[in-house]
N, C-alpha and C. Protein backbone atom coordinates (compact mmCIF):
# COMPACT_ATOMS: atom_id res chain seq x y z
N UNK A 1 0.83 -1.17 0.00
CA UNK A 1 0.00 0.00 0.00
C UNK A 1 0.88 1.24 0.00
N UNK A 2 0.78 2.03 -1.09
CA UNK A 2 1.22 3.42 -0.73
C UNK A 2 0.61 4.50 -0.20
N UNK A 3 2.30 4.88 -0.10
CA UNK A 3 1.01 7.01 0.39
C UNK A 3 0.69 7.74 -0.01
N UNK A 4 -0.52 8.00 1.01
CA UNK A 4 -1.24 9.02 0.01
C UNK A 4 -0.52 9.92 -0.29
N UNK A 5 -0.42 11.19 -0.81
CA UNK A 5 0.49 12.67 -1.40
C UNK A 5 -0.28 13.05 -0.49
N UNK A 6 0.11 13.92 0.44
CA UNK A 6 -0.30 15.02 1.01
C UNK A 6 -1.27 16.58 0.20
N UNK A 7 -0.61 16.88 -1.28
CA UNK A 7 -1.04 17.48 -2.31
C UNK A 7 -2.32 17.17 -2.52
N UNK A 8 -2.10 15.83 -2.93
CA UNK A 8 -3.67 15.29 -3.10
C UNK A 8 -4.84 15.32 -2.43
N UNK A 9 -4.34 15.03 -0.89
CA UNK A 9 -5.57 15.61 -0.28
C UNK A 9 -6.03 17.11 0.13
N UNK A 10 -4.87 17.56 -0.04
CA UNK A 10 -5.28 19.24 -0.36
C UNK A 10 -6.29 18.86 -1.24
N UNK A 11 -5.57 19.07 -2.30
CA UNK A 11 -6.66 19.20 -4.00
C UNK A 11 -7.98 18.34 -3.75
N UNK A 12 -7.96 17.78 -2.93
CA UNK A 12 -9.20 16.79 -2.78
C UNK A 12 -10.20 17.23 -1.67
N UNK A 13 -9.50 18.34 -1.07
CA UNK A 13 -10.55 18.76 0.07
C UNK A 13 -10.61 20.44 -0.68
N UNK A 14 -9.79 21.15 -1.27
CA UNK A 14 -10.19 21.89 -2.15
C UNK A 14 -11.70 21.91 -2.75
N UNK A 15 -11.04 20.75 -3.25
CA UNK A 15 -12.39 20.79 -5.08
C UNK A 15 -13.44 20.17 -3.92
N UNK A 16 -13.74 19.76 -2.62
CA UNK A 16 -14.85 19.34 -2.36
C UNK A 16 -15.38 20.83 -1.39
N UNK A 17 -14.94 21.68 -1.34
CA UNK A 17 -15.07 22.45 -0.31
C UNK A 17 -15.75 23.50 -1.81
N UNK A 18 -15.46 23.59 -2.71
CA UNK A 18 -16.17 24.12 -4.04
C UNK A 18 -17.22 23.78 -4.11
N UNK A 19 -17.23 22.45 -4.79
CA UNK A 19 -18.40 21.67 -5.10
C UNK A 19 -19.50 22.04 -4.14
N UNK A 20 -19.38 22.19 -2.41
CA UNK A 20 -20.26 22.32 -1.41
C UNK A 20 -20.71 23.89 -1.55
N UNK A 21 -19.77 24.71 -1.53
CA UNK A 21 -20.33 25.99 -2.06
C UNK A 21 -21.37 26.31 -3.13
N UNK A 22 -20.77 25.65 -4.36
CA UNK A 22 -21.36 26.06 -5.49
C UNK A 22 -22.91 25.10 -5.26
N UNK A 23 -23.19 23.88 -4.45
CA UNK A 23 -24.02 23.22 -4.32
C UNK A 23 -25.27 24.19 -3.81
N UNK A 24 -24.48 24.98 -2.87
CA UNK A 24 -25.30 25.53 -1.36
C UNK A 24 -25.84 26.83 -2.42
N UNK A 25 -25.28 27.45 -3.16
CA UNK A 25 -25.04 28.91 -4.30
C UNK A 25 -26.66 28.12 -5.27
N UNK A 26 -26.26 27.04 -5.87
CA UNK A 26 -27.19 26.75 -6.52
C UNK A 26 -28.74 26.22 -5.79
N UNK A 27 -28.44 25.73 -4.93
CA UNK A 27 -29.74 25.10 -4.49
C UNK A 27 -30.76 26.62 -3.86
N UNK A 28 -29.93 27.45 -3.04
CA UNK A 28 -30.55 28.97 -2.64
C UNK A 28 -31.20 29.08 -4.09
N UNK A 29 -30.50 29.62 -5.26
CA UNK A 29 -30.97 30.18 -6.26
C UNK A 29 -32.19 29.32 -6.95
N UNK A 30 -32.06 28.15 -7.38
CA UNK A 30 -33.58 27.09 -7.40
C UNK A 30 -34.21 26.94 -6.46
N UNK A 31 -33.95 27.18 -5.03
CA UNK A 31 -35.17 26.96 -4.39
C UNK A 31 -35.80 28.29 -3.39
N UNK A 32 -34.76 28.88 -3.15
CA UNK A 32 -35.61 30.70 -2.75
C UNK A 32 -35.63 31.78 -3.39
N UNK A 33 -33.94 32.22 -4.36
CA UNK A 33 -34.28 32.77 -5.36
C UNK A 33 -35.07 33.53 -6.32
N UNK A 34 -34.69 32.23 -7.35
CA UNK A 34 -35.85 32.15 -8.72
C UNK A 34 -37.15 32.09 -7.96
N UNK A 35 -37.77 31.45 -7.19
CA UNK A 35 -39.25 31.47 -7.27
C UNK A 35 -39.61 32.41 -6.31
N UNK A 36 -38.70 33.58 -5.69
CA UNK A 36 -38.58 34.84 -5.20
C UNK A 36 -39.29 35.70 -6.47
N UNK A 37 -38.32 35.63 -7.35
CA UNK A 37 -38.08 36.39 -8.64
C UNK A 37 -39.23 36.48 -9.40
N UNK A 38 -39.86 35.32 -9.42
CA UNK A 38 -41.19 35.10 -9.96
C UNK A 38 -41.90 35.22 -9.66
N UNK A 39 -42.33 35.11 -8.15
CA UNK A 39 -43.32 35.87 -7.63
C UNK A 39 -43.85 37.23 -7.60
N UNK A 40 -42.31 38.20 -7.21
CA UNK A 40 -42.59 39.60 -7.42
C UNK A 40 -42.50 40.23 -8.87
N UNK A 41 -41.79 39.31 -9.94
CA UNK A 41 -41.88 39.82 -11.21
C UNK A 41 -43.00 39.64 -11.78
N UNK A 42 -44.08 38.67 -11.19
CA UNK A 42 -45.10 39.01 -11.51
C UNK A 42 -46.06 39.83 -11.11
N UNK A 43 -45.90 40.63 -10.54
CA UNK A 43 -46.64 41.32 -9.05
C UNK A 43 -46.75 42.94 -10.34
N UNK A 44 -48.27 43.57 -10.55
CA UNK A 44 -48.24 45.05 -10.77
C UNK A 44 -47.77 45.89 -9.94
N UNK A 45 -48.00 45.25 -9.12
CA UNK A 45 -48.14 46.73 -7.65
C UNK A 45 -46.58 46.82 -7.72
N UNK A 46 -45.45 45.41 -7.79
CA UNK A 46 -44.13 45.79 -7.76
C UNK A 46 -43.68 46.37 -8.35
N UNK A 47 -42.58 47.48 -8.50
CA UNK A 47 -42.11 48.24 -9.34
C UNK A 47 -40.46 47.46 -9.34
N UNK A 48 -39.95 47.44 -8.46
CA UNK A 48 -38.64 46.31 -8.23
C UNK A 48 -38.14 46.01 -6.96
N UNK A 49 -37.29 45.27 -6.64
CA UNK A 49 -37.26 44.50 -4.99
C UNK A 49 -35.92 44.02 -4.79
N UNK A 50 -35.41 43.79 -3.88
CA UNK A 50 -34.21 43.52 -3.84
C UNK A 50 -33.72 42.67 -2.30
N UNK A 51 -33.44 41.69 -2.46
CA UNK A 51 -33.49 40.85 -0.87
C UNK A 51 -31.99 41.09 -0.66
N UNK A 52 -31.82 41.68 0.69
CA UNK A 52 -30.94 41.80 1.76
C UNK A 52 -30.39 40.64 2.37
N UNK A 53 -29.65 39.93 2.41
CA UNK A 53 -29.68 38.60 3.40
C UNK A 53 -28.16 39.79 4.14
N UNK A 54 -28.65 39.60 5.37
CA UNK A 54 -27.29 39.95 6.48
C UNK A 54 -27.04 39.03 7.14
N UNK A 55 -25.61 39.06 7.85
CA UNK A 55 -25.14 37.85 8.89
C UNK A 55 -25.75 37.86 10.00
N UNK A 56 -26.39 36.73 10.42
CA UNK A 56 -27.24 36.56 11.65
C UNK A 56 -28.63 37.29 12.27
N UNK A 57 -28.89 37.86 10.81
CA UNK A 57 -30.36 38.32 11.13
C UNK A 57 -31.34 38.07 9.60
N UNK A 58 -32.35 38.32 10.01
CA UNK A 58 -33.78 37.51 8.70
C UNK A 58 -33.35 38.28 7.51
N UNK A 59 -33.21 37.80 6.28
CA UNK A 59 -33.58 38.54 5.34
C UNK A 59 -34.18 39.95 5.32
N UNK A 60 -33.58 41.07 4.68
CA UNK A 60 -34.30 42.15 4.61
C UNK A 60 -35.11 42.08 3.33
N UNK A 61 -36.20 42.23 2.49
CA UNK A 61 -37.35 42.09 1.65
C UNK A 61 -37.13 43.63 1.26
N UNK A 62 -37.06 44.45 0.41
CA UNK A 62 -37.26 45.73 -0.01
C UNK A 62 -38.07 45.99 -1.33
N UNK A 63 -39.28 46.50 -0.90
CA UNK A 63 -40.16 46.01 -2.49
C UNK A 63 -40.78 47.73 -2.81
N UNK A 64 -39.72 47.92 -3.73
CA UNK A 64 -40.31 49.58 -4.00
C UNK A 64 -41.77 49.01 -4.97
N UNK A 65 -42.77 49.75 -4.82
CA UNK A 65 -44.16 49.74 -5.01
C UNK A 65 -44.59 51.05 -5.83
N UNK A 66 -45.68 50.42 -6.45
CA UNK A 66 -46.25 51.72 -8.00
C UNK A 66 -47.05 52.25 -6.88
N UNK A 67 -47.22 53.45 -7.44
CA UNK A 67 -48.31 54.60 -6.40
C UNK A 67 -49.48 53.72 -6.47
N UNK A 68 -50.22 53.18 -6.88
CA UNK A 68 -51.69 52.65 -6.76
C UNK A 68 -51.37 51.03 -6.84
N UNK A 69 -50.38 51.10 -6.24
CA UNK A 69 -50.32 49.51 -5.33
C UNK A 69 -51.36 49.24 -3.98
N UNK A 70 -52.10 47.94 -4.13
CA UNK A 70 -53.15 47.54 -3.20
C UNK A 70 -51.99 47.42 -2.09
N UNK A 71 -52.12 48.17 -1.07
CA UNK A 71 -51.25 47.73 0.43
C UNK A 71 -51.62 46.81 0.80
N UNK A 72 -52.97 46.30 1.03
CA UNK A 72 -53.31 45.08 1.45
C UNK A 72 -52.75 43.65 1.00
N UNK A 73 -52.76 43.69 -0.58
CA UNK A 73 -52.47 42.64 -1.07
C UNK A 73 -50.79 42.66 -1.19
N UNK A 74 -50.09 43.78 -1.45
CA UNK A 74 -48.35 44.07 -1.05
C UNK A 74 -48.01 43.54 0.10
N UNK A 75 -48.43 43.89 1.13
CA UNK A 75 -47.82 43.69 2.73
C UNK A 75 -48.94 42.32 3.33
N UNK A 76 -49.73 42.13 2.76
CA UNK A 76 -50.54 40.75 3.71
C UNK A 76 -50.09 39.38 2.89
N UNK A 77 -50.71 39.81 1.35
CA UNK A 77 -50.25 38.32 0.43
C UNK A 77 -49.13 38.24 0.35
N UNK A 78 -48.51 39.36 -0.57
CA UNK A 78 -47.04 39.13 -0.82
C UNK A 78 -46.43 39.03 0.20
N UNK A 79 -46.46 38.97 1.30
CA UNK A 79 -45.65 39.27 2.67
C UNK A 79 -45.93 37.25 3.15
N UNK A 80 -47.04 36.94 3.26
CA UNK A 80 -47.54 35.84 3.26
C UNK A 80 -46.56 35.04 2.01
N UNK A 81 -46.57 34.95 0.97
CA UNK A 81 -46.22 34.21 -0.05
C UNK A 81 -44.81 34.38 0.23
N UNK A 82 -43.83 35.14 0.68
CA UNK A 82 -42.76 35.65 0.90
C UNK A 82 -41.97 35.10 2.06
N UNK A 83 -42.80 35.13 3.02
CA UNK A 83 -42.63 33.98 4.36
C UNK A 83 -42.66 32.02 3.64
N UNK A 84 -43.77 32.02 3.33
CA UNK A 84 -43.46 30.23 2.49
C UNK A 84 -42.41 30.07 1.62
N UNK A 85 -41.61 31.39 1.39
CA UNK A 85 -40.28 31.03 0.23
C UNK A 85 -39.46 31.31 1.28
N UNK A 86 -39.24 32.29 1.78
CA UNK A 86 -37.92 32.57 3.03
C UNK A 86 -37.72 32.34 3.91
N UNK A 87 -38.86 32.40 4.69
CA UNK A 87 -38.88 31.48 6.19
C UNK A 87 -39.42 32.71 6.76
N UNK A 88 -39.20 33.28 7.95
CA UNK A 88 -38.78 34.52 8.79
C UNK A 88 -38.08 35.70 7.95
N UNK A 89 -39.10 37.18 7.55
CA UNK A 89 -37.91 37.82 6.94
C UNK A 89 -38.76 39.15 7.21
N UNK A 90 -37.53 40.11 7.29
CA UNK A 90 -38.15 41.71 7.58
C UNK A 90 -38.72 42.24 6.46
N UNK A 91 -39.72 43.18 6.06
CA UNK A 91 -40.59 43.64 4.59
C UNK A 91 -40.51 45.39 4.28
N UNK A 92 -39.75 45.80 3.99
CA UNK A 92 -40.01 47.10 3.72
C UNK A 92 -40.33 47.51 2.75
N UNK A 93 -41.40 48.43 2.21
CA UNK A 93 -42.09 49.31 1.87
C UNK A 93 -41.10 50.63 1.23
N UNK A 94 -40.97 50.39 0.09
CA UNK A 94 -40.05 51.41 -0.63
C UNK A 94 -41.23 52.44 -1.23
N UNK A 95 -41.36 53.84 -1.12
CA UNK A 95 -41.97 54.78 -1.54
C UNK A 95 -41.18 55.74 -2.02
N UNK A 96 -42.17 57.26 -2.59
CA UNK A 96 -41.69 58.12 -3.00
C UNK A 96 -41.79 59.23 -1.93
N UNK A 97 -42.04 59.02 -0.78
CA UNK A 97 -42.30 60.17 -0.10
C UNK A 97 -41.67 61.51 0.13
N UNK A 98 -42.69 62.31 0.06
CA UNK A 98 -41.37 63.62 -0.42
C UNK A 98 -41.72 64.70 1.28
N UNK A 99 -40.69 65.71 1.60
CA UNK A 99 -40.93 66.26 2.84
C UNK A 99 -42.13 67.10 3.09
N UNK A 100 -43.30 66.82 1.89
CA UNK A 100 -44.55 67.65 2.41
C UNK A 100 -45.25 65.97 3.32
N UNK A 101 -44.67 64.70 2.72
CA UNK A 101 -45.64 63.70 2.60
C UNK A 101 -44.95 62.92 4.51
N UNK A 102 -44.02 63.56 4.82
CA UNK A 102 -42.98 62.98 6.37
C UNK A 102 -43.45 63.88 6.83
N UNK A 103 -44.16 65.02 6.33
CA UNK A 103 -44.41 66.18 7.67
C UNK A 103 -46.01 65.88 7.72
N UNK A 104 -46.54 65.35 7.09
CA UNK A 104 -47.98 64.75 7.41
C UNK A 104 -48.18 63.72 8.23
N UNK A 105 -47.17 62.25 7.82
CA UNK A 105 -47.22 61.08 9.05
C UNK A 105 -46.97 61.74 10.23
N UNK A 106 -45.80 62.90 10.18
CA UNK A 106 -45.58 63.13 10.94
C UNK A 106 -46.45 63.56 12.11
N UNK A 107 -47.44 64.32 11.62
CA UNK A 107 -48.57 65.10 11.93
C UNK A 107 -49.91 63.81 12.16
N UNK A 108 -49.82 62.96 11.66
CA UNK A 108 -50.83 62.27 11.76
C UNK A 108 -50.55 60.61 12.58
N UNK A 109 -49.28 60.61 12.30
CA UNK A 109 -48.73 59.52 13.65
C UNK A 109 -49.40 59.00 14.53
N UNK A 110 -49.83 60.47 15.46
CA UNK A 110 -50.09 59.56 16.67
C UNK A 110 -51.54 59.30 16.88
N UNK A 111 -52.56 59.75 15.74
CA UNK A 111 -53.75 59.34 15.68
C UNK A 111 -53.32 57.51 15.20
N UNK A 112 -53.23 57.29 14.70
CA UNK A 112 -52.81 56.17 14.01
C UNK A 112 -52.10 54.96 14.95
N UNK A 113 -51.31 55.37 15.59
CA UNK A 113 -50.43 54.60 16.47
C UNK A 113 -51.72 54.34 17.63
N UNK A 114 -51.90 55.12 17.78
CA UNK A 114 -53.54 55.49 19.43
C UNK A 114 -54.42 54.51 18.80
N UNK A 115 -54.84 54.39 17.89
CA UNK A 115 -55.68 53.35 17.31
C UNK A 115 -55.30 52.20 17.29
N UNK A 116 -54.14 52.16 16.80
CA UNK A 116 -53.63 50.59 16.64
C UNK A 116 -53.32 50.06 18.06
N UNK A 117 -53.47 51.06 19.36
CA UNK A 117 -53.20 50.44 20.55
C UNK A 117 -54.66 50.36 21.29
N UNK A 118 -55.85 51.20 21.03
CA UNK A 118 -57.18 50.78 21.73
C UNK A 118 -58.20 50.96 20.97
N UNK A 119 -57.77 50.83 19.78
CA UNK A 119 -59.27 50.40 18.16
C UNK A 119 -59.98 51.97 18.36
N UNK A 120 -59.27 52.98 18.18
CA UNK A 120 -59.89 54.45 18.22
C UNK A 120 -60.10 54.63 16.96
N UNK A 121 -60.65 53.69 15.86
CA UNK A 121 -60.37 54.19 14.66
C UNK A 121 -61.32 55.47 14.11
N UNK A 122 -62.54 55.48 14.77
CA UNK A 122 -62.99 56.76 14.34
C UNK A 122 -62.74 58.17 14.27
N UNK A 123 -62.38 58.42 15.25
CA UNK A 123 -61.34 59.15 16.09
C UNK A 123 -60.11 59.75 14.98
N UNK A 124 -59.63 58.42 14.68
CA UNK A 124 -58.16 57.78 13.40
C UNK A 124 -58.47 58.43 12.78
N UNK A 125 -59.54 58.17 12.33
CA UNK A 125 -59.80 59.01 10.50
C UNK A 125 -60.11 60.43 10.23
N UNK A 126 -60.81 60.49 11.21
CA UNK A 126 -61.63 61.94 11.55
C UNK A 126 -60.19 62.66 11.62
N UNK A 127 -59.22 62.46 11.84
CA UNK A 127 -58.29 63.43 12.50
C UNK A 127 -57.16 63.22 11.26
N UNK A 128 -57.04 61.95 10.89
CA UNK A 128 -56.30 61.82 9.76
C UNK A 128 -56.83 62.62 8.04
N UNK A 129 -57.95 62.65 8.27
CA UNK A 129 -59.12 63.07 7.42
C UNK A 129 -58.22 64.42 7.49
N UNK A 130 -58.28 65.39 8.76
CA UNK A 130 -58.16 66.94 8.82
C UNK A 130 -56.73 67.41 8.98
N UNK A 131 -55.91 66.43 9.27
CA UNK A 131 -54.36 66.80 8.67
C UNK A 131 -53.94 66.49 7.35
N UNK A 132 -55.30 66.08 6.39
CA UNK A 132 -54.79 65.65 5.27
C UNK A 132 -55.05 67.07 4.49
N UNK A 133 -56.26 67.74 5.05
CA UNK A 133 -56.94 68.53 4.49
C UNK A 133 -55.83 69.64 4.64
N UNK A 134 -55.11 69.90 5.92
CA UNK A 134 -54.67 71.19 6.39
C UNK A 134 -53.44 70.67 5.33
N UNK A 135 -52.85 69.54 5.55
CA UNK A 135 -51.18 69.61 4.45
C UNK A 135 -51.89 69.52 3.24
N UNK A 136 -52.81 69.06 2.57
CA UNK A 136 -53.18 69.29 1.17
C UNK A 136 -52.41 68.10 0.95
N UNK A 137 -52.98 67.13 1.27
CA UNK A 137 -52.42 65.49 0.72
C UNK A 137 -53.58 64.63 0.76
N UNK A 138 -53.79 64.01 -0.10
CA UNK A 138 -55.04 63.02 -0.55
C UNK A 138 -54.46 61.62 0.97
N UNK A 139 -55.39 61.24 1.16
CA UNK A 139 -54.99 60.03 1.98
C UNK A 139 -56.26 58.68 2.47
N UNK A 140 -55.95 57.71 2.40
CA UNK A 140 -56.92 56.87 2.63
C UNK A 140 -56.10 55.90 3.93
N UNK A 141 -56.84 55.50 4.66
CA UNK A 141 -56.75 54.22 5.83
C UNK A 141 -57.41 53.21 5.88
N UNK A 142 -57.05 51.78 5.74
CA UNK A 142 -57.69 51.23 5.66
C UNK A 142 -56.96 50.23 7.28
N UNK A 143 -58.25 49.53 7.88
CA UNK A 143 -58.47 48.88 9.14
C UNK A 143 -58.67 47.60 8.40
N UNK A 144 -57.39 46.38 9.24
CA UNK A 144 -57.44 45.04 9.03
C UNK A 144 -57.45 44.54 9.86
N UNK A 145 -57.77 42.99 10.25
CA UNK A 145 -57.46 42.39 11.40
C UNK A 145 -55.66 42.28 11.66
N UNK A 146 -55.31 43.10 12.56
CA UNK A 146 -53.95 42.82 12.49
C UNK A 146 -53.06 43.94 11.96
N UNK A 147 -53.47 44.90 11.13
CA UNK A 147 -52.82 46.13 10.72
C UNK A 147 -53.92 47.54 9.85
N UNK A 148 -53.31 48.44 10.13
CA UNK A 148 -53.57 49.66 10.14
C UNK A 148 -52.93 50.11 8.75
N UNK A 149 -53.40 50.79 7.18
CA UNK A 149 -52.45 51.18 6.04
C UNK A 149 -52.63 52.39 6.15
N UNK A 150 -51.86 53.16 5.90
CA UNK A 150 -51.81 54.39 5.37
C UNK A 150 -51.28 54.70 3.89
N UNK A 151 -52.32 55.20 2.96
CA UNK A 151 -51.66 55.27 1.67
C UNK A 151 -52.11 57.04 1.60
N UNK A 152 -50.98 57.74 1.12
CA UNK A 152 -50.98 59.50 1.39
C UNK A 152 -50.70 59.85 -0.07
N UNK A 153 -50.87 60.79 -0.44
CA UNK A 153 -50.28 60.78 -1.74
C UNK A 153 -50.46 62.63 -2.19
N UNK A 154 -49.41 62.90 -3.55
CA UNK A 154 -49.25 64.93 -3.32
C UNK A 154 -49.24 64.10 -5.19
N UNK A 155 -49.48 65.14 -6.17
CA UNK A 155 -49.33 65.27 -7.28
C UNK A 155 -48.34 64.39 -7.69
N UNK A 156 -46.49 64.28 -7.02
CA UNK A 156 -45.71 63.99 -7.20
C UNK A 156 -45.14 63.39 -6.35
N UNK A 157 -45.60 62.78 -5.36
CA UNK A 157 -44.83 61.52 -3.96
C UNK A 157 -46.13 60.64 -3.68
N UNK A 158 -45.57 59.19 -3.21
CA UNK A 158 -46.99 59.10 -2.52
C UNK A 158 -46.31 58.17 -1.31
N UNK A 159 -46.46 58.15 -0.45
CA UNK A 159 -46.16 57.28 0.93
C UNK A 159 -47.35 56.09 1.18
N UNK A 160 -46.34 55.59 1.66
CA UNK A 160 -47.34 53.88 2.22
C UNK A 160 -46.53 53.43 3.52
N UNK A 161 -47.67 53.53 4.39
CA UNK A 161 -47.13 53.33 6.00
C UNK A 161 -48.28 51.85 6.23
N UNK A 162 -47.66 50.75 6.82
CA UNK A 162 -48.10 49.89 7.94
C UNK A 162 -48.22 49.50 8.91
N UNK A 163 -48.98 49.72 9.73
CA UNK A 163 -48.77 49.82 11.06
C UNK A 163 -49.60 48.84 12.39
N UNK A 164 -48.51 47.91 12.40
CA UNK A 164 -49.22 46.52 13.41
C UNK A 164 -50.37 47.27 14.76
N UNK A 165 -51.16 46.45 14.94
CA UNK A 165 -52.37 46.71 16.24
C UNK A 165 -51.63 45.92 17.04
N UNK A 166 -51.93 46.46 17.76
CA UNK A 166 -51.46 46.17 19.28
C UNK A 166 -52.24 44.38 19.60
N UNK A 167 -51.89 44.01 20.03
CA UNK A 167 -52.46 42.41 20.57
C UNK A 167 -52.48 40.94 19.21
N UNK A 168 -51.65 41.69 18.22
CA UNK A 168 -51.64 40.80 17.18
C UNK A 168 -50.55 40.09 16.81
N UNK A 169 -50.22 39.17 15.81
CA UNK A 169 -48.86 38.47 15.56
C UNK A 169 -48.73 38.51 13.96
N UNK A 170 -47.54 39.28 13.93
CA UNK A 170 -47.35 39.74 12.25
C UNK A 170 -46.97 38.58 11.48
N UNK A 171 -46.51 37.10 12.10
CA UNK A 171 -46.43 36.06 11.25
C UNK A 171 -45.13 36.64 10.06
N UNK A 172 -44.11 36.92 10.95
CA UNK A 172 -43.19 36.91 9.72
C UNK A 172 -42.43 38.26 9.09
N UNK A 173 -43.58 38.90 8.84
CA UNK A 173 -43.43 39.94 8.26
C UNK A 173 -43.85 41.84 8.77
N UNK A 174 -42.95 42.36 8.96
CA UNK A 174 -43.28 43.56 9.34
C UNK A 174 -43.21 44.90 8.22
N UNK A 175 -43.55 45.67 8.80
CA UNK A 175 -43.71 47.33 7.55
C UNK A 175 -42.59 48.25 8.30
């Protein structure tokens, strides 16, 4: 029996330490990937998206969105369909918001937040209604089991805020 070359098992734990990479490179791309890719490339509301993976924390999800994107179906389905491909992953909400459209959440925040902590939604709107009026920004809210939308919008920006209720479980995905 001879010996082994020492070389050889270099080169032999080399090319297998490849092979395991390029295995791990390919199987991500066929199995979270591509059917990532396909999901949101089929999506109207998407405009384009881009997944974050960082060391030791969930996927970041970044899905810039067309102004008359359904929030509901962006942040509940796609957020839903997005969790069965990734597992656990953070969801942000890419907009155009411009500083007339941050000085309105701004302004309208804490109606919104107050609701999502003791169901004040009448209250919500009525007040969201009259800071929309005073900044001169179109705005709609819509009430889900589980989250609060804000879609705001000026001639030329439009913002999209989500905002979890208090006593619920986001399953995955946050705004």
């Amino acid at each position: 029996m001879g010996q082994i070359d020492p070389k050889k098992i270099g080169a032999i734990a080399l090319l297998t330490l490849a092979l395991l990479i390029a295995g791990n490179g390919a199987y991500s791309y066929w199995t979270v990937d591509r059917p990532v890719a396909e999901l949101l490339g089929n999506q109207a509301a998407v405009d384009s998206y881009e997944i974050v993976r960082r060391a030791g924390q969930q996927p970041l999800v970044e899905l810039t969105v067309t102004r008359d994107a359904d929030m509901v179906l962006v942040h509940e389905a796609l957020g839903s369909e997005l969790s069965s491909r990734l597992g656990p992953h953070e969801l942000k909400i890419v907009d155009t918001r411009s500083p007339k459209l941050a000085e309105f959440l701004s302004r309208a925040q804490f109606a919104l937040y107050e609701a999502a902590a003791n169901g004040t939604f009448v209250r919500m709107q009525e007040i969201v209604a009259a800071v929309a009026t005073l900044e001169g920004v179109e705005a709609e809210v819509i009430v889900r089991p589980g989250w609060i939308y804000l879609r705001a919008a000026t001639p030329d920006a439009y913002l999209f805020e989500a905002i979890e209720r208090s006593g619920t479980v986001a399953g995955g995905v946050s705004g």
